[in-house]
N, C-alpha and C. Protein backbone atom coordinates (compact mmCIF):
# COMPACT_ATOMS: atom_id res chain seq x y z
N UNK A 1 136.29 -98.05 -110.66
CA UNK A 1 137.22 -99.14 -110.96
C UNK A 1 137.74 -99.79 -109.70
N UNK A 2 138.65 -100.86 -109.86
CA UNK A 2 139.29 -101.37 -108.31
C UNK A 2 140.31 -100.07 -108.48
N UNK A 3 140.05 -100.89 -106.44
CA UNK A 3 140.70 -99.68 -106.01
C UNK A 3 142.00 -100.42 -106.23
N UNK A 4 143.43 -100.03 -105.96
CA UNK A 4 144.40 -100.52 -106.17
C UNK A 4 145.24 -100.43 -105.01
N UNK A 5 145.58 -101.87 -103.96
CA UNK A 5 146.05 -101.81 -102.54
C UNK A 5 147.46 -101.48 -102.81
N UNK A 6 148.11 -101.68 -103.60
CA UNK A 6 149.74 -101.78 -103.38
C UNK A 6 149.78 -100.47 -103.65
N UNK A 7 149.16 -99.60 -104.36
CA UNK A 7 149.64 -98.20 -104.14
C UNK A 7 149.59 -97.52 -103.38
N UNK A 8 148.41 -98.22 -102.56
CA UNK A 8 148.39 -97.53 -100.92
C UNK A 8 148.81 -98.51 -99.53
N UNK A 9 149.38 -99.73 -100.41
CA UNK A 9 149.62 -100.09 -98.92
C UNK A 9 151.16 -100.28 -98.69
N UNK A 10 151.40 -99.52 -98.04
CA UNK A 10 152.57 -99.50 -97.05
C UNK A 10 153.02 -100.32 -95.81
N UNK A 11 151.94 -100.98 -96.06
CA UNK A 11 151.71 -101.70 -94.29
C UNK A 11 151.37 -100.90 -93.41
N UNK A 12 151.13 -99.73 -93.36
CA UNK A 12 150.25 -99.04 -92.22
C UNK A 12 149.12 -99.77 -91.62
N UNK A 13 148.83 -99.84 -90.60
CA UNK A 13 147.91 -100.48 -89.24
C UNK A 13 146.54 -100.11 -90.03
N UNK A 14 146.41 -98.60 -90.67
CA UNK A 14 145.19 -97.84 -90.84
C UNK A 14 144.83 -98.65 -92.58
N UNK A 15 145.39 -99.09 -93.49
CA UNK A 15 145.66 -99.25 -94.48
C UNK A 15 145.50 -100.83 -94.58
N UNK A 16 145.58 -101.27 -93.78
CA UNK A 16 145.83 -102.98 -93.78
C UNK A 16 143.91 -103.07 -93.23
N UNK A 17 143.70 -102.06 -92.04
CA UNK A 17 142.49 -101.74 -91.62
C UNK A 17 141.34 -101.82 -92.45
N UNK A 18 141.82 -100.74 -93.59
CA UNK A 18 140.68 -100.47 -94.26
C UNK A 18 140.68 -101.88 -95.74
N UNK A 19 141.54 -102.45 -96.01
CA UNK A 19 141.62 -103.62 -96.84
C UNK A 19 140.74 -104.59 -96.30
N UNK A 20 141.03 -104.91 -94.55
CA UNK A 20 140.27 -105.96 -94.18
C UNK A 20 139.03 -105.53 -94.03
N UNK A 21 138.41 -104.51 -94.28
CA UNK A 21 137.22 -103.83 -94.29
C UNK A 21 136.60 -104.45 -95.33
N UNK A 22 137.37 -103.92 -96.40
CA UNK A 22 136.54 -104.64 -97.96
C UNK A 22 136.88 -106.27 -97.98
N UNK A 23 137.98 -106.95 -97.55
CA UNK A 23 137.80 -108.22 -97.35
C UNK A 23 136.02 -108.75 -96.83
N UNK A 24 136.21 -108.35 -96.02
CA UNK A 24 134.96 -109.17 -95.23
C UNK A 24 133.64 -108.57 -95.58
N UNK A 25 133.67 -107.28 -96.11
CA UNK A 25 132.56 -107.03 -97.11
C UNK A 25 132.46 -107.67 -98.65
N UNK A 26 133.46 -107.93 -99.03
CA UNK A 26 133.46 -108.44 -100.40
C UNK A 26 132.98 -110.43 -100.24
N UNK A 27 133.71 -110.38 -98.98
CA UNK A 27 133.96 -112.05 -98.54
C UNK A 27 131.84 -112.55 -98.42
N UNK A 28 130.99 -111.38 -97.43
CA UNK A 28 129.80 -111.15 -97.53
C UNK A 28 129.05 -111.22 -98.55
N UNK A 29 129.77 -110.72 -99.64
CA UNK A 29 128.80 -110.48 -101.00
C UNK A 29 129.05 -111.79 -101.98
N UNK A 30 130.53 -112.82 -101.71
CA UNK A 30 130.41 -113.94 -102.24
C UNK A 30 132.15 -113.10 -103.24
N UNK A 31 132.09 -112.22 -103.45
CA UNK A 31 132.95 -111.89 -104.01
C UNK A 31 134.62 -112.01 -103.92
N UNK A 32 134.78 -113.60 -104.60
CA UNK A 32 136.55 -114.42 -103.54
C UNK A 32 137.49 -113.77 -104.86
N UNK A 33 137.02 -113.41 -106.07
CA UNK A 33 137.42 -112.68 -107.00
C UNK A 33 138.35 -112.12 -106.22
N UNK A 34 137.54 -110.82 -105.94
CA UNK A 34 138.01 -109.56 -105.56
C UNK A 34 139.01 -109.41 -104.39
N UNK A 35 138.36 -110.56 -103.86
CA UNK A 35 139.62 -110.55 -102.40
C UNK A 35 141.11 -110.86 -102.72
N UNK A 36 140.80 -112.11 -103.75
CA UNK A 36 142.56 -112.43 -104.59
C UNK A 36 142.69 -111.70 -105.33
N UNK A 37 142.15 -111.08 -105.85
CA UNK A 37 143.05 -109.72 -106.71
C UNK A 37 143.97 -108.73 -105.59
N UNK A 38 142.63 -108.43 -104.63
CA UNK A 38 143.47 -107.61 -103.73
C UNK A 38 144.89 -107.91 -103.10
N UNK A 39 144.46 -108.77 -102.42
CA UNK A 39 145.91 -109.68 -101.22
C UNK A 39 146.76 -110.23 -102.26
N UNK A 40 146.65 -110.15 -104.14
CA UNK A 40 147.43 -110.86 -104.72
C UNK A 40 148.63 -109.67 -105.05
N UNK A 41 147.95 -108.34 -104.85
CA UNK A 41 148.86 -107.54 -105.33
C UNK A 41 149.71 -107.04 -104.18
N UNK A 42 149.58 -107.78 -103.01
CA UNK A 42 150.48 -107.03 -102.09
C UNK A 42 151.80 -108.26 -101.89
N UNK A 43 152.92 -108.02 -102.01
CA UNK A 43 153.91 -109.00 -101.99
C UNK A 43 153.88 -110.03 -100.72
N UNK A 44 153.97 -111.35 -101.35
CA UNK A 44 154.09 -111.72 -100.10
C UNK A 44 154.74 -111.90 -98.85
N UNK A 45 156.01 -111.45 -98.76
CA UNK A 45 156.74 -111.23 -97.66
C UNK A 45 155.96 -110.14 -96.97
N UNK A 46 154.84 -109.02 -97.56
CA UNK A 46 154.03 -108.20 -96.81
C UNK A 46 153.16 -109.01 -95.85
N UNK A 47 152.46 -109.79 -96.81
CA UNK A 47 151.20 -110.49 -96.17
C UNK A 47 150.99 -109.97 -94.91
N UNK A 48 151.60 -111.14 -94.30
CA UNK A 48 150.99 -111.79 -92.87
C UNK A 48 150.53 -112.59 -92.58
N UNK A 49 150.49 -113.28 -91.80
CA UNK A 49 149.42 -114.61 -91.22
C UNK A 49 147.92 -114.16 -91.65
N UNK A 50 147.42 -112.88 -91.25
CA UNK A 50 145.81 -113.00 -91.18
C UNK A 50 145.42 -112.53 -93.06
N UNK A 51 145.89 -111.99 -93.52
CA UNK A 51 145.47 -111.70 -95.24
C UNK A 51 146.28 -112.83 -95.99
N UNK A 52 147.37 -113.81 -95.11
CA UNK A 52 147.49 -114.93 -96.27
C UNK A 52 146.09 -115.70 -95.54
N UNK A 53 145.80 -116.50 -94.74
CA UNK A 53 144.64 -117.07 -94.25
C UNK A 53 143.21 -116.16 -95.37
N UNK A 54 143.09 -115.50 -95.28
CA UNK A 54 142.01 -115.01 -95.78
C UNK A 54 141.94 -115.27 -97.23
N UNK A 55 143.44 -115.19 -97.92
CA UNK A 55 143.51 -115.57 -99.32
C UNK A 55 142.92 -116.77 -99.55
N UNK A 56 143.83 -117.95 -98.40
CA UNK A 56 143.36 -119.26 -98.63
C UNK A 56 142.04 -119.60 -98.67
N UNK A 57 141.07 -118.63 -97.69
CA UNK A 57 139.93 -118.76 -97.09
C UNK A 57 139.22 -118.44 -98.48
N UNK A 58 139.49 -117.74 -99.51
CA UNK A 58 138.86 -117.11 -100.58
C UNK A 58 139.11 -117.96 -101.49
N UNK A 59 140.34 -118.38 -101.81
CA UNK A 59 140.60 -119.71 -102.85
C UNK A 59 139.44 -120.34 -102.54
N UNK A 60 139.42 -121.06 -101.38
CA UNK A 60 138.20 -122.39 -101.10
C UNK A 60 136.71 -122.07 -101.44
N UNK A 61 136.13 -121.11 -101.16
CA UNK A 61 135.61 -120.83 -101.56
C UNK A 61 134.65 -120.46 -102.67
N UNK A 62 136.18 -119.98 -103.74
CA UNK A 62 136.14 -119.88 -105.11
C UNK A 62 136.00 -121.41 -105.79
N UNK A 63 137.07 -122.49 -104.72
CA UNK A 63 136.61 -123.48 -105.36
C UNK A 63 134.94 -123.96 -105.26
N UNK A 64 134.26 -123.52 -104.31
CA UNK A 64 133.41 -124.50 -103.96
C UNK A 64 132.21 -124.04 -105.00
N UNK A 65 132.34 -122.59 -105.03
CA UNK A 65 131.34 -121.71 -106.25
C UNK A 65 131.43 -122.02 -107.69
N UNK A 66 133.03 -122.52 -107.91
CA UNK A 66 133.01 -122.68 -109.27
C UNK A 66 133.04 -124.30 -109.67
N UNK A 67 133.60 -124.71 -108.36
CA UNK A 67 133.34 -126.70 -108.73
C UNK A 67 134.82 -126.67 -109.22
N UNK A 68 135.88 -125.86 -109.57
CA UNK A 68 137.21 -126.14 -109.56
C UNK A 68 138.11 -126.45 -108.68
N UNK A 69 138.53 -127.84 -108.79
CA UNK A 69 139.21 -128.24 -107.00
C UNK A 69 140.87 -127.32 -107.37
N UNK A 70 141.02 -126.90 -108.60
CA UNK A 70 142.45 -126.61 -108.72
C UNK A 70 142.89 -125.63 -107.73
N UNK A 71 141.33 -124.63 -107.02
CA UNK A 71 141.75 -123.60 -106.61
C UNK A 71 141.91 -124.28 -104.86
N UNK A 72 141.87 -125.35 -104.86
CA UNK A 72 141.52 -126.32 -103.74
C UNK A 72 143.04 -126.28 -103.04
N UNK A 73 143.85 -126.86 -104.70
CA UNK A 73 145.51 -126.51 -104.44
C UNK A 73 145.98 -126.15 -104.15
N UNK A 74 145.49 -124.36 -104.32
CA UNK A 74 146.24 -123.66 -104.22
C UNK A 74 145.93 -122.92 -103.15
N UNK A 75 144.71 -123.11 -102.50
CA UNK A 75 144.50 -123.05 -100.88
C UNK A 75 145.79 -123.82 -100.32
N UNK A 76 146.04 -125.15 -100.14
CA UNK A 76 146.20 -125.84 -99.50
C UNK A 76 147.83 -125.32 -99.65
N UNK A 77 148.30 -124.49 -100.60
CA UNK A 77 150.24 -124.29 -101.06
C UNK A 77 150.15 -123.12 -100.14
N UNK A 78 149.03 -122.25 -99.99
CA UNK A 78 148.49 -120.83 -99.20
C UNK A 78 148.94 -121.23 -97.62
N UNK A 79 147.97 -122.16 -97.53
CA UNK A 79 148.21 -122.53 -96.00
C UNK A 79 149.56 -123.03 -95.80
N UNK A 80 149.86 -123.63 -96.24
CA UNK A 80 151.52 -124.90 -95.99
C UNK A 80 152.59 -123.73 -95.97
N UNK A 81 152.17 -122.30 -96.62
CA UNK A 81 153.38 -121.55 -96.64
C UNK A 81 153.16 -120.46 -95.03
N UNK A 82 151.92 -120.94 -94.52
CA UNK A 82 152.31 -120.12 -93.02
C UNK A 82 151.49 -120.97 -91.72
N UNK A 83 152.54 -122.13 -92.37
CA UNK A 83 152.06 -123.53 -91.29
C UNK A 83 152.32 -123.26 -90.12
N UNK A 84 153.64 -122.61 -89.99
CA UNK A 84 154.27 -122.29 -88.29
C UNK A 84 153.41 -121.79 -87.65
N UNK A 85 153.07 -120.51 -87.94
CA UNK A 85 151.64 -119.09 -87.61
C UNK A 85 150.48 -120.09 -87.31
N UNK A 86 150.09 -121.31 -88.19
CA UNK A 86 148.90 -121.72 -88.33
C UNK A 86 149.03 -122.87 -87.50
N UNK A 87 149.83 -123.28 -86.63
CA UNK A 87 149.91 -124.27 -85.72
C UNK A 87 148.92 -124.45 -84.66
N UNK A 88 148.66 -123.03 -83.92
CA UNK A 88 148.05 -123.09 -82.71
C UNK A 88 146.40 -122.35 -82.99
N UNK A 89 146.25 -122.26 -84.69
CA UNK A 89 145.07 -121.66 -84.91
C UNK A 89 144.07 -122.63 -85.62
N UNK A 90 143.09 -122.76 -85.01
CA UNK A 90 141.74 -123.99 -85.58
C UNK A 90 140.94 -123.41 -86.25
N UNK A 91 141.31 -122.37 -86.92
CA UNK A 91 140.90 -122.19 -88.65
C UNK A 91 141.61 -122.93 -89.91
N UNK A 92 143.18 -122.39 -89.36
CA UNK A 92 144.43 -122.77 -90.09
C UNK A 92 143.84 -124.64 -90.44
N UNK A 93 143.51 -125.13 -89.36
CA UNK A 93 143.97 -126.78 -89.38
C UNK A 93 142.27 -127.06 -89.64
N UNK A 94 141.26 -126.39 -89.82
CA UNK A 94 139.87 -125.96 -90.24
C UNK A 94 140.16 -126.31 -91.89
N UNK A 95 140.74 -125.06 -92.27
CA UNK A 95 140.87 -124.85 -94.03
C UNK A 95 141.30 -125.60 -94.16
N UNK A 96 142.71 -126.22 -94.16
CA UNK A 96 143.17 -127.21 -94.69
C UNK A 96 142.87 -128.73 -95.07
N UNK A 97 142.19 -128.78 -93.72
CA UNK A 97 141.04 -130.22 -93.18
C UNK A 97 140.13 -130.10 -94.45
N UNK A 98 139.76 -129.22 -94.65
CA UNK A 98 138.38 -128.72 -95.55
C UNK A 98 138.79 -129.03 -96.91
N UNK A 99 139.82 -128.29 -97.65
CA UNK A 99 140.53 -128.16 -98.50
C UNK A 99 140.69 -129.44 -99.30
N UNK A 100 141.78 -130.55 -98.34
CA UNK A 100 142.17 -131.57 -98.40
C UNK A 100 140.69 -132.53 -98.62
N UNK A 101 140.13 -132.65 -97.76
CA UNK A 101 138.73 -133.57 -98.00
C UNK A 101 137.99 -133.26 -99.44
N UNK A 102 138.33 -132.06 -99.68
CA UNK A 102 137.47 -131.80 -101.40
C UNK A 102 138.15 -131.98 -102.64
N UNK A 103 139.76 -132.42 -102.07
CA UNK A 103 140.89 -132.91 -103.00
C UNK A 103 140.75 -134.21 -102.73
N UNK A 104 139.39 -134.84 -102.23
CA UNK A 104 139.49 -136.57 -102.10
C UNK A 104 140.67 -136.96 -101.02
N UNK A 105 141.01 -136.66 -100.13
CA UNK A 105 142.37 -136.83 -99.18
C UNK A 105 141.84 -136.83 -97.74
N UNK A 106 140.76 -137.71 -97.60
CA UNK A 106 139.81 -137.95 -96.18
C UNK A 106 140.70 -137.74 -95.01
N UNK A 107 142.19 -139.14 -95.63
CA UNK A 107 142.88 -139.52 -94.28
C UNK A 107 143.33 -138.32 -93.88
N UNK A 108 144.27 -137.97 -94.77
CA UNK A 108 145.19 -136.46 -94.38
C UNK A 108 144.04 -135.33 -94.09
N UNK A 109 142.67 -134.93 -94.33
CA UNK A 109 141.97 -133.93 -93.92
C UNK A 109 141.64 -134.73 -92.44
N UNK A 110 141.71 -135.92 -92.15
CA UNK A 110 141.07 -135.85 -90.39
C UNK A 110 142.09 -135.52 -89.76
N UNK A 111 143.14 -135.37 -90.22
CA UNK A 111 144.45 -134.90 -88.85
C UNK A 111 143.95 -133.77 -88.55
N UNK A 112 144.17 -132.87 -89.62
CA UNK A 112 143.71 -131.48 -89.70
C UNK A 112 142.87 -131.23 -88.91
N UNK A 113 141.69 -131.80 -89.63
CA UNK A 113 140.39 -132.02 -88.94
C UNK A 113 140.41 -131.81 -87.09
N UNK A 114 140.77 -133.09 -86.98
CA UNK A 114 141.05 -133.07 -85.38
C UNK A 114 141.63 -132.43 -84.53
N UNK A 115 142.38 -132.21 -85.13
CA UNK A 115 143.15 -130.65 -84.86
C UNK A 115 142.78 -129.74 -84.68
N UNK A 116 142.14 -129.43 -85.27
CA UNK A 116 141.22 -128.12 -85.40
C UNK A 116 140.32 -128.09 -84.30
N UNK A 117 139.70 -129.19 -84.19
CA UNK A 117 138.51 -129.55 -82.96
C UNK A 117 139.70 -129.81 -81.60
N UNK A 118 140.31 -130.11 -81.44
CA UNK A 118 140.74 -130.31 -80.13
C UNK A 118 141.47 -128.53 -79.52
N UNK A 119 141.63 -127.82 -80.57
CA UNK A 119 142.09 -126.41 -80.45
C UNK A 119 140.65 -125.72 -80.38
N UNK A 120 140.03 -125.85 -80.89
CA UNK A 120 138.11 -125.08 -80.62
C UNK A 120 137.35 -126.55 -80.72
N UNK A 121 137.05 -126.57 -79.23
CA UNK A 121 136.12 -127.82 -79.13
C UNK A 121 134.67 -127.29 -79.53
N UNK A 122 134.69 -125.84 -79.73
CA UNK A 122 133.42 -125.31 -79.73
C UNK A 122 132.92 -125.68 -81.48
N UNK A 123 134.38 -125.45 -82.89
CA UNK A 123 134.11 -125.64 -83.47
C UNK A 123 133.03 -126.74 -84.73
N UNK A 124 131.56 -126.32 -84.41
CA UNK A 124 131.05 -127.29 -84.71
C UNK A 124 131.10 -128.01 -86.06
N UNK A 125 131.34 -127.15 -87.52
CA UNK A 125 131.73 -127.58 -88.65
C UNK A 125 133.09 -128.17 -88.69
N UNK A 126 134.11 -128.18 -88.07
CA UNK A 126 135.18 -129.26 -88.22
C UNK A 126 134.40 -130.61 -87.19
N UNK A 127 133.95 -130.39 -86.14
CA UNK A 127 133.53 -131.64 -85.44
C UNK A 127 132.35 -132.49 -86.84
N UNK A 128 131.62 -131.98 -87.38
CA UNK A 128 130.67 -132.28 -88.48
C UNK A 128 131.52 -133.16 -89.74
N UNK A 129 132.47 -132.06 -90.48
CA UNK A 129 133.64 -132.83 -91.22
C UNK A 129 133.99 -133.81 -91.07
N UNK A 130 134.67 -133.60 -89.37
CA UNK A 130 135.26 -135.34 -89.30
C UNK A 130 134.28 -136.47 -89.38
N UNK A 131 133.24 -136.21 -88.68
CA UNK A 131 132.00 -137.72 -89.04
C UNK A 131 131.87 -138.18 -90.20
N UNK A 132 131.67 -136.73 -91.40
CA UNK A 132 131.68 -136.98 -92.54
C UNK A 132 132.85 -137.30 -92.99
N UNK A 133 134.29 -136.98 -93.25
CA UNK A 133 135.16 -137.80 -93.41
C UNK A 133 135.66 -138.92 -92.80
N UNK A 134 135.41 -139.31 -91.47
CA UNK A 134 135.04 -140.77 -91.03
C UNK A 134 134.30 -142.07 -91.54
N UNK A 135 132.70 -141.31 -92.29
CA UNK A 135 131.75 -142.52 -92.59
C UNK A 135 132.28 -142.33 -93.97
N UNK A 136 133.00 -141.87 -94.85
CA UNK A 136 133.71 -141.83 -96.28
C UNK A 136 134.68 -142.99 -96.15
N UNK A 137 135.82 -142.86 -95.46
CA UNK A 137 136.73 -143.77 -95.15
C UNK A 137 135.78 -144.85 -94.76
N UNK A 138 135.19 -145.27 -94.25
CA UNK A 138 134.87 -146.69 -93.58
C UNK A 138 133.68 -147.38 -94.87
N UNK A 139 133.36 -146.11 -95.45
CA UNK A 139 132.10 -146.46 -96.87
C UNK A 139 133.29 -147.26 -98.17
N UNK A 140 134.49 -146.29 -98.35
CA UNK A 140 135.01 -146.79 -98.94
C UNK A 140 136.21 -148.29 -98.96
N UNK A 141 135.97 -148.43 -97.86
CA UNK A 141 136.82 -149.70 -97.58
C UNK A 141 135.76 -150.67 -97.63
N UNK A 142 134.24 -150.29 -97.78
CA UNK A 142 133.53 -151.42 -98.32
C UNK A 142 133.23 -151.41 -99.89
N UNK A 143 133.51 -150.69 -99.95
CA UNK A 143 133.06 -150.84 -101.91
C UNK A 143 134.08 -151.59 -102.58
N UNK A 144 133.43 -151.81 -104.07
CA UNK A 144 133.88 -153.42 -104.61
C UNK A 144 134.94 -152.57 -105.18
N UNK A 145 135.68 -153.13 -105.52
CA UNK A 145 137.78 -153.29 -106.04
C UNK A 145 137.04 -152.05 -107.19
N UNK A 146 137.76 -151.01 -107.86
CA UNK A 146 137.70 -150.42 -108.64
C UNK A 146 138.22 -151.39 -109.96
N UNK A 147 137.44 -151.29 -111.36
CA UNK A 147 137.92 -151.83 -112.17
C UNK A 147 138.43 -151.13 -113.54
N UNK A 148 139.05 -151.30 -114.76
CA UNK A 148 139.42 -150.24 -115.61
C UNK A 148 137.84 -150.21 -116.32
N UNK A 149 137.25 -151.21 -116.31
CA UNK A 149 135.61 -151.57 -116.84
C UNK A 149 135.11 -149.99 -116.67
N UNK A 150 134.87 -150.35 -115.21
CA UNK A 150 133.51 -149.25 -114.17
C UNK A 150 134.46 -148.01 -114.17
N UNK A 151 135.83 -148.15 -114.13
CA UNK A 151 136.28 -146.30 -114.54
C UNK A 151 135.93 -145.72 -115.77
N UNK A 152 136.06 -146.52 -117.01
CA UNK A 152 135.86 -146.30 -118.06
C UNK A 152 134.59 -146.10 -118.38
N UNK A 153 133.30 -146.68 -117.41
CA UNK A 153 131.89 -146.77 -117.68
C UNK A 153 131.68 -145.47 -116.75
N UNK A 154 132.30 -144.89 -115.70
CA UNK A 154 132.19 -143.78 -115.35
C UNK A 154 132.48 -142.90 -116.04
N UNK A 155 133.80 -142.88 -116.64
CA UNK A 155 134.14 -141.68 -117.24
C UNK A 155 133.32 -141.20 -117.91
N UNK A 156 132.59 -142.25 -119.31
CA UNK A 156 131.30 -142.19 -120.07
C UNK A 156 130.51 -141.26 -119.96
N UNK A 157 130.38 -142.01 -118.53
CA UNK A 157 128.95 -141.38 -117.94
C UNK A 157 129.13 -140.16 -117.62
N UNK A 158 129.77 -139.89 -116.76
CA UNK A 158 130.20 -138.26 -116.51
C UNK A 158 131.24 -137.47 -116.95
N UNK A 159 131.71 -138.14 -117.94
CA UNK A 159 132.76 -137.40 -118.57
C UNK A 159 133.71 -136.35 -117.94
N UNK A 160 133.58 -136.66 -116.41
CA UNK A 160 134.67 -136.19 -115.36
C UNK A 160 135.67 -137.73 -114.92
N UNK A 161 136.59 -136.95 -114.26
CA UNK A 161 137.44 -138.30 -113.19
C UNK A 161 137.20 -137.64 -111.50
N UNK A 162 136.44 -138.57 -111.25
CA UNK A 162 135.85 -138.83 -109.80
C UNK A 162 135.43 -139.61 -109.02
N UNK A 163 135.12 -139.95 -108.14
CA UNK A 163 135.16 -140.98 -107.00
C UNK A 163 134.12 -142.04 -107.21
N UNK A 164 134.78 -143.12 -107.43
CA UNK A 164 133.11 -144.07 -108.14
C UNK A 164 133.14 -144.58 -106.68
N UNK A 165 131.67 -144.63 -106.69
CA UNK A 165 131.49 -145.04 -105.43
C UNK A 165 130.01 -144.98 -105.38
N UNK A 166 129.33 -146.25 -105.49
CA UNK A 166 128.00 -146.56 -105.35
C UNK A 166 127.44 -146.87 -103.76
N UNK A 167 127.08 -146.37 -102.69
CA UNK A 167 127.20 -147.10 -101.52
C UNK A 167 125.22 -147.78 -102.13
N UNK A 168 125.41 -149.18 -101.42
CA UNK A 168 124.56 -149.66 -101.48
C UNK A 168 122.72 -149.07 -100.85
N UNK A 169 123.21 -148.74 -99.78
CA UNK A 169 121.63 -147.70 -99.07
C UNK A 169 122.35 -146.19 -98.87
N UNK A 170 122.22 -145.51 -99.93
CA UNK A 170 122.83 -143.74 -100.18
C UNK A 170 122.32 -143.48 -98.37
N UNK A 171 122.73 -142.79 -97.65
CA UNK A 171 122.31 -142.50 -96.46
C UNK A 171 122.37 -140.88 -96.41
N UNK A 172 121.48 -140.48 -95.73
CA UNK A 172 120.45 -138.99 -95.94
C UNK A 172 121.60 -138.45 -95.61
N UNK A 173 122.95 -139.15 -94.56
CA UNK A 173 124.10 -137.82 -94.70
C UNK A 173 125.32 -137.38 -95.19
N UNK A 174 125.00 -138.47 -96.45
CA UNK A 174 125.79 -138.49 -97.54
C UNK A 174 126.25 -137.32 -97.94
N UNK A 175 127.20 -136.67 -98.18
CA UNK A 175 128.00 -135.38 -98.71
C UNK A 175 128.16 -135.81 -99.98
N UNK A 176 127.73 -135.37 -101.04
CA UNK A 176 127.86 -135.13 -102.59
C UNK A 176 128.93 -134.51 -102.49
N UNK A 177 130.13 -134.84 -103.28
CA UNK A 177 131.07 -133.58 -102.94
C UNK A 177 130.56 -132.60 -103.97
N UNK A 178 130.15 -132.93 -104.91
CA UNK A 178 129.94 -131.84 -106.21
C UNK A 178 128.38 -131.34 -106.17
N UNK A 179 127.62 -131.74 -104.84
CA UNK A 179 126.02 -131.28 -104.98
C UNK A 179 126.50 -129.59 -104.41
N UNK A 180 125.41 -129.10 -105.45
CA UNK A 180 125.50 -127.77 -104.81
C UNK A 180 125.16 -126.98 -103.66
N UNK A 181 125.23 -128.30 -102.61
CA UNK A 181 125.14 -127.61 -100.89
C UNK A 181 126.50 -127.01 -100.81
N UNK A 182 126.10 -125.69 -100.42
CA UNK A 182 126.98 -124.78 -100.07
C UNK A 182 127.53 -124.45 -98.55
N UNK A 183 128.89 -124.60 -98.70
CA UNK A 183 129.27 -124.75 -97.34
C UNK A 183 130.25 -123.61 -97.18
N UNK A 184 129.79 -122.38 -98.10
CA UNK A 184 130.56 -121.39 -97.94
C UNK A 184 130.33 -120.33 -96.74
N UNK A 185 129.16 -120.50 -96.16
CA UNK A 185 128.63 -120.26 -94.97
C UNK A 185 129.33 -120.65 -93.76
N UNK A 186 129.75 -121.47 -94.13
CA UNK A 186 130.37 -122.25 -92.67
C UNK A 186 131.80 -121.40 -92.42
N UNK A 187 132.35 -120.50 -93.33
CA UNK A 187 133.47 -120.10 -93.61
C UNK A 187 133.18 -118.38 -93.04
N UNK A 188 132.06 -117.90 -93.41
CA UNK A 188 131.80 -116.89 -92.26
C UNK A 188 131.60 -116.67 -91.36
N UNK A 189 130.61 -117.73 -90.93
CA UNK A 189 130.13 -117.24 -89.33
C UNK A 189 131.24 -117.93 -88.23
N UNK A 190 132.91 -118.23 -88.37
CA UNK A 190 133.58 -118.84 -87.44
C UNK A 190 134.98 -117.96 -88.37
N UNK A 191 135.08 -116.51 -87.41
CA UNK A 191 135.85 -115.95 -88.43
C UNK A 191 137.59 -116.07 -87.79
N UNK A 192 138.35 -116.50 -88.83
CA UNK A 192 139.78 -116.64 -87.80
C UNK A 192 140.25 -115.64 -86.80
């Protein structure tokens, strides 16, 4: 069965140790389930900066596997609650950047964004983001006026509410937000 952290965690060094153990093994196997069950049962005044980050890191995730931006939210309430901690860290301003851009929020994800890159210039997936949330913003200030017509002929069509947006020549580095390129990868190999 799960194992159960709050009965063993005390906050001991050795105990917090062996949690982030199964974090990043579970985080490996795809399993963002298991990670918010875990870090959900430890109070949060326990947390910390690095197992709330990891929560958030698992929300996003979860969103991106299940196509639910709700869990997008609740990344983004994750992060905002250890903004101070997450000031001088270019994961912190990474996730959020990330987060925000898949909640449709280009402008507010390039602060982040940039942020993130000017704190790890090395970081190459936030430097990537921003281009892509750059040629979004500048795509969408050319597309024609939204109408209640073409929302309503969208909705139809996809029977979701989402970003109408036809660009005239689709360009090969177009980001689908909802294609199933997975960018949950990008979330391991640059670990906070």
């Amino acid at each position: 069965g799960m194992i159960s952290f709050s009965s063993l965690f005390s906050g001991s060094n050795d105990e917090r140790a062996q949690l982030l153990t199964h974090i990043q093994k579970w985080h490996e196997e795809g399993e963002n389930q298991k990670i918010i069950d875990a870090i959900a049962e430890i109070p949060e005044e326990e947390r910390g900066y690095e197992l709330t980050s990891l929560l958030a890191r698992a929300f996003i995730n979860l969103a991106m596997t299940t196509s639910n931006k709700v869990f997008y939210t609740r990344a983004e309430e994750i992060l905002r609650s250890v903004e101070t901690e997450g000031l001088n860290d270019s994961m912190w301003h990474y996730r959020m950047g990330y987060a925000l851009y898949y909640m449709d929020r280009e402008e507010e994800a390039l602060v982040y964004l940039r942020q993130a890159s000017a704190l790890d210039p090395e970081h190459s997936e936030a430097r990537n983001l921003i281009s892509v949330c750059e040629q979004y913003i500048e795509r969408s200030r050319d597309i024609a006026p939204v109408t209640i017509e073409r929302m309503q002929e969208f909705f139809d069509e996809s029977g979701v509410w989402g970003k109408i947006s036809h660009p005239e020549y689709p360009a090969p580095e177009d980001f689908v937000k909802e294609s199933p390129f997975c960018h949950a990868p990008c979330m391991v190999k640059r670990e906070a």
